[in-house]
C-alpha atoms as a PDB file:
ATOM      1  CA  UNK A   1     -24.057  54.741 -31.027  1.00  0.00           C
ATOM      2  CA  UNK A   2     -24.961  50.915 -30.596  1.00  0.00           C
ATOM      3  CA  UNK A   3     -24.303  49.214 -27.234  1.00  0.00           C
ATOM      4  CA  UNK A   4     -20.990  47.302 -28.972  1.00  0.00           C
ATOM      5  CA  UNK A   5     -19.692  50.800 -29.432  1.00  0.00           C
ATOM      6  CA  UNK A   6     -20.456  52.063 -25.882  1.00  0.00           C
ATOM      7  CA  UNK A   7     -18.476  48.675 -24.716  1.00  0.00           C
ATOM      8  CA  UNK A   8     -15.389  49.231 -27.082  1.00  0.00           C
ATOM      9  CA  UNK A   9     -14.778  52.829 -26.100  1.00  0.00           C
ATOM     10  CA  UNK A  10     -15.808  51.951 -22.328  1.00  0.00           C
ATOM     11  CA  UNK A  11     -13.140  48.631 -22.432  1.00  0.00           C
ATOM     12  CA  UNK A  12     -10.703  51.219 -24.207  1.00  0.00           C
ATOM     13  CA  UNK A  13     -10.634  53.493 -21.365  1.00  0.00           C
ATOM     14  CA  UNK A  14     -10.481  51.015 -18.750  1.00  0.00           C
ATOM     15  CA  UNK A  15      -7.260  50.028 -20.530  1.00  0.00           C
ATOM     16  CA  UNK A  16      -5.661  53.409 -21.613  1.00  0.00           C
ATOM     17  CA  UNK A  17      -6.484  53.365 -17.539  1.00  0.00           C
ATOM     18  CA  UNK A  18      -4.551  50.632 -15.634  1.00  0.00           C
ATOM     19  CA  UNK A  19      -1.635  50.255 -18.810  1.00  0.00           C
ATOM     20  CA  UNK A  20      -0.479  54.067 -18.779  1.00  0.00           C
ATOM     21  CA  UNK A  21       2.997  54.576 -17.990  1.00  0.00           C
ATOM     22  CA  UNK A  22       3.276  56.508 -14.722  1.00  0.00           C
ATOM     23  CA  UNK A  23       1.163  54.017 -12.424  1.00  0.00           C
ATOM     24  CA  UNK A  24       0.730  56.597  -9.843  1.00  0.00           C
ATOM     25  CA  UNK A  25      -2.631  56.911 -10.333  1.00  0.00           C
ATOM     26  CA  UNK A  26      -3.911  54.213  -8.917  1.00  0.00           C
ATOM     27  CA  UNK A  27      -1.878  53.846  -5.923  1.00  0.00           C
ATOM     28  CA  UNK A  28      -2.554  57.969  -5.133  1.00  0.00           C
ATOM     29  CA  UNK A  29      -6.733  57.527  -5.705  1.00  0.00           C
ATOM     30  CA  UNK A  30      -6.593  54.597  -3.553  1.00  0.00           C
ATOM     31  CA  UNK A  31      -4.516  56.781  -0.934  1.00  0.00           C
ATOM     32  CA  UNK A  32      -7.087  59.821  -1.496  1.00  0.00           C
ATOM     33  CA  UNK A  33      -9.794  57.211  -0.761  1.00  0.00           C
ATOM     34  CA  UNK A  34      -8.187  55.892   2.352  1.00  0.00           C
ATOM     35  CA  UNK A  35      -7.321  59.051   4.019  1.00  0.00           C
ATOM     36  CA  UNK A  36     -11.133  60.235   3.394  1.00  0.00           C
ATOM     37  CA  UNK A  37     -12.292  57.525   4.992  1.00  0.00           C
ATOM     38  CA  UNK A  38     -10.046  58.285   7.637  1.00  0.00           C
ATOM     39  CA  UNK A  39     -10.627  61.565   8.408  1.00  0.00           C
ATOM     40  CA  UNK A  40     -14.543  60.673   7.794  1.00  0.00           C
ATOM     41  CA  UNK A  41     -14.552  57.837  10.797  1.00  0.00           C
ATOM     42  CA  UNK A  42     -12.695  60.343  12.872  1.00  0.00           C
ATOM     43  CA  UNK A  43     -15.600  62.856  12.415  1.00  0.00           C
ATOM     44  CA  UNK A  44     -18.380  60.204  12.853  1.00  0.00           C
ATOM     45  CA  UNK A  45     -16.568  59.145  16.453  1.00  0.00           C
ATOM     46  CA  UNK A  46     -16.185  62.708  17.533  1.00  0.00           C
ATOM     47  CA  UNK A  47     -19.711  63.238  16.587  1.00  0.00           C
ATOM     48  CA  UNK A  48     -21.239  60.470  18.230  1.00  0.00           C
ATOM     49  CA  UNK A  49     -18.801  60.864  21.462  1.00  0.00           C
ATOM     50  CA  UNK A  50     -20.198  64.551  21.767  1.00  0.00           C
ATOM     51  CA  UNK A  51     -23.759  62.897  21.331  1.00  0.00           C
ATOM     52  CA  UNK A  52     -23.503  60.869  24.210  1.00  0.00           C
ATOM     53  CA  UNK A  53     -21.926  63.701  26.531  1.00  0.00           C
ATOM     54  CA  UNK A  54     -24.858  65.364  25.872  1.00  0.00           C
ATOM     55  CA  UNK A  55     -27.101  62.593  26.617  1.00  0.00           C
ATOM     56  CA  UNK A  56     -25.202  61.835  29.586  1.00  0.00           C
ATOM     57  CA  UNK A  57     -25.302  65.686  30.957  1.00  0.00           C
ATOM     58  CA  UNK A  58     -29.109  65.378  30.405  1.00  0.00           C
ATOM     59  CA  UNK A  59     -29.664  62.490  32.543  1.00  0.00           C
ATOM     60  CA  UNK A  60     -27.450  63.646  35.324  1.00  0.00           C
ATOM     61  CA  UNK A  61     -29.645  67.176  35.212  1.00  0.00           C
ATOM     62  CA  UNK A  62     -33.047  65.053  35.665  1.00  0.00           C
ATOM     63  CA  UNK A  63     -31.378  62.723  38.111  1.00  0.00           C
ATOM     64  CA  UNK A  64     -30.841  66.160  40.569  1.00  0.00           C
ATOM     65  CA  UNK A  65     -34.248  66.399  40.230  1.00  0.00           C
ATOM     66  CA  UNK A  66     -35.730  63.035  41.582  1.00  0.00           C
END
């Protein structure tokens, strides 16, 4: 298959794509995407806030120690 061929069928999906008639799919993968990235900050900021507890409870144990 030439590289005009791979274009056609690839410009073909794109349009079967966005032109189909329930147009929910769009709007629910952009929804899917947004609530991962949601739920994916929230576990990055818990992470990070349980890193520096940690750090924190470290320094205060070499601080008794001074």
């Amino acid at each position: 298959m030439n590289l005009k061929g791979v274009f056609k069928k690839f410009h073909s999906k794109i349009r079967e794509f966005f032109r189909d008639e329930y147009g929910g799919n769009i709007v629910e993968y952009a929804l899917l995407i947004g609530f991962a990235l949601f739920i994916f900050f929230i576990i990055i900021s818990v992470i990070t806030s349980m890193l520096d507890w940690t750090v924190g409870l470290s320094n205060d144990f070499f601080d008794v120690f001074k």
